[in-house]
C-alpha atoms as a PDB file:
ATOM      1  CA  UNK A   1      38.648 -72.508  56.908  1.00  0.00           C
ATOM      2  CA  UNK A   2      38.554 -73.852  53.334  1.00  0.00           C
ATOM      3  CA  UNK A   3      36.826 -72.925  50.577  1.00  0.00           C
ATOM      4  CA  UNK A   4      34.523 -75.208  48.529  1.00  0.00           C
ATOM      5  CA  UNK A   5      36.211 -76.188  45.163  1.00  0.00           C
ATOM      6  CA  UNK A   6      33.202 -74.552  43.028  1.00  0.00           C
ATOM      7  CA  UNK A   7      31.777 -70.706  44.907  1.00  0.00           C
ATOM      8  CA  UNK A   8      28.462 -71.172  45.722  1.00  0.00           C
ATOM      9  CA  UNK A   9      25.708 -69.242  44.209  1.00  0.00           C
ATOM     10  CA  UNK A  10      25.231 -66.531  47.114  1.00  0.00           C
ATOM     11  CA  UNK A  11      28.317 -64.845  48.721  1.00  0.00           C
ATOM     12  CA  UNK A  12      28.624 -66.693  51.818  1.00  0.00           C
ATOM     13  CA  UNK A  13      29.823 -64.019  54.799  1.00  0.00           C
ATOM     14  CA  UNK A  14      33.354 -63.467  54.857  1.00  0.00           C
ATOM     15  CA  UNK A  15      34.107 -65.469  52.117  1.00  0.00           C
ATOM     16  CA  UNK A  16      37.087 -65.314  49.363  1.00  0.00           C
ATOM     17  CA  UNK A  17      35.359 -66.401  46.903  1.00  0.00           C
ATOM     18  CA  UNK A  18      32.077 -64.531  45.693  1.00  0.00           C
ATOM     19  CA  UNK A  19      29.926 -65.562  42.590  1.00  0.00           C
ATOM     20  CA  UNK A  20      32.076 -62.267  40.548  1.00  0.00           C
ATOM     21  CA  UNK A  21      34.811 -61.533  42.597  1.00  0.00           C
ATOM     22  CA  UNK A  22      37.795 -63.122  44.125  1.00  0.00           C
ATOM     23  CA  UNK A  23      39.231 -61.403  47.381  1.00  0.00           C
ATOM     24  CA  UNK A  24      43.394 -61.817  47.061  1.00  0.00           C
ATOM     25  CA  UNK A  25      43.780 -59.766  50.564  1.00  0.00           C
ATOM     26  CA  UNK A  26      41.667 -57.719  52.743  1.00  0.00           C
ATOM     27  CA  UNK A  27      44.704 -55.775  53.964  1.00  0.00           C
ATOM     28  CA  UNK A  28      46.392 -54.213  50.982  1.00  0.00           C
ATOM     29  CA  UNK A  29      49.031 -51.491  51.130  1.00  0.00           C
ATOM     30  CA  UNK A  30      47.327 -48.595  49.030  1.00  0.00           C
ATOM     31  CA  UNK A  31      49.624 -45.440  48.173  1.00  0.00           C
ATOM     32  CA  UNK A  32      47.909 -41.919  48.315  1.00  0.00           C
ATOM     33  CA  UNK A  33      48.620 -39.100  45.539  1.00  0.00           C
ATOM     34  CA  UNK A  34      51.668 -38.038  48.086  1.00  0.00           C
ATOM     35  CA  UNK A  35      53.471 -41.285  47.516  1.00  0.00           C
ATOM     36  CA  UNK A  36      52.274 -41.987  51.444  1.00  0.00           C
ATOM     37  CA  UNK A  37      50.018 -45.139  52.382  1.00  0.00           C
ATOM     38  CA  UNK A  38      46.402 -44.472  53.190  1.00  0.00           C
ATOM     39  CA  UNK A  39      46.771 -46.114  56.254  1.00  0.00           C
ATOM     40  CA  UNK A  40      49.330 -43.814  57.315  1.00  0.00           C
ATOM     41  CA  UNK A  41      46.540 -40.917  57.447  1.00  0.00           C
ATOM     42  CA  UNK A  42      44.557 -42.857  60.384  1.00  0.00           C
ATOM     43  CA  UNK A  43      46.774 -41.629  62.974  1.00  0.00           C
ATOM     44  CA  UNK A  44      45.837 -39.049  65.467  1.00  0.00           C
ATOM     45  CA  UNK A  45      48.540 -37.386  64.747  1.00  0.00           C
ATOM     46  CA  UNK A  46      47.974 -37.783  60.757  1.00  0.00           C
ATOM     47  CA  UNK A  47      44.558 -36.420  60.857  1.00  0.00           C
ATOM     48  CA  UNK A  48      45.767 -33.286  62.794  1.00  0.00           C
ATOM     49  CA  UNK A  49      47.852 -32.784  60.556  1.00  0.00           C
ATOM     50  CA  UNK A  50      44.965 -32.987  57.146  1.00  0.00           C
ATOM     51  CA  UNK A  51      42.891 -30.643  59.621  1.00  0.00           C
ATOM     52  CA  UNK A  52      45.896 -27.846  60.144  1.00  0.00           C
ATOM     53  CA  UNK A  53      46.554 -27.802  56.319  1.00  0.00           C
ATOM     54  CA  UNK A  54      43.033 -27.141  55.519  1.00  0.00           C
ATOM     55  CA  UNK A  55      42.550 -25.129  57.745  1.00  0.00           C
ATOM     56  CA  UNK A  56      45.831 -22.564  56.695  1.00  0.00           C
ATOM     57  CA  UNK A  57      44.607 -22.918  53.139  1.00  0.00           C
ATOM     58  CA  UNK A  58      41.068 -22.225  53.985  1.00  0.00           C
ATOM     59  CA  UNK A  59      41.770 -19.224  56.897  1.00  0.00           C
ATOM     60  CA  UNK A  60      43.904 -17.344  53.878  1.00  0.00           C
ATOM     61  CA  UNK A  61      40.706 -15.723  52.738  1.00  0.00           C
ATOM     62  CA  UNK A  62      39.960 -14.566  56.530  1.00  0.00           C
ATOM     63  CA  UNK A  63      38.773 -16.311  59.835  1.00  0.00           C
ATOM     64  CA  UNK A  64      39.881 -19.765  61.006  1.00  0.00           C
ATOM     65  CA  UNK A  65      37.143 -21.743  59.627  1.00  0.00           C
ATOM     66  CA  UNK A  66      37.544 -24.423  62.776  1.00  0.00           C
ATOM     67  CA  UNK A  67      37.495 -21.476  65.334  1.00  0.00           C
ATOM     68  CA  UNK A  68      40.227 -21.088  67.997  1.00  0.00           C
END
């Protein structure tokens, strides 16, 4: 699909090109404060492991705050 040489007035849906704003990629590679992508952390296995360092941080002060 090709976009019109001059953006129209109203976003169109999905469009590159918006009135403001030009869209260079919709899948971009985006590093987290670790150095780690942020699409790394949508794993299962990634997201276990976000839950089991809050949680050891959080049960220091007593009781496993996600239960057993």
């Amino acid at each position: 699909m090709s976009e019109p040489a001059v953006p129209p007035l109203f976003g169109v849906h999905g469009s590159l090109i918006l009135p403001r704003v030009e869209i260079l990629s919709y899948n971009i590679e985006l590093k987290d404060e670790d150095g780690g992508f942020l699409g790394d952390r949508a794993s299962k296995k990634a997201l276990a492991a976000i839950f089991d360092r809050a949680r050891k941080t959080v049960a220091k002060g007593g009781q496993d705050p996600f239960g057993d």
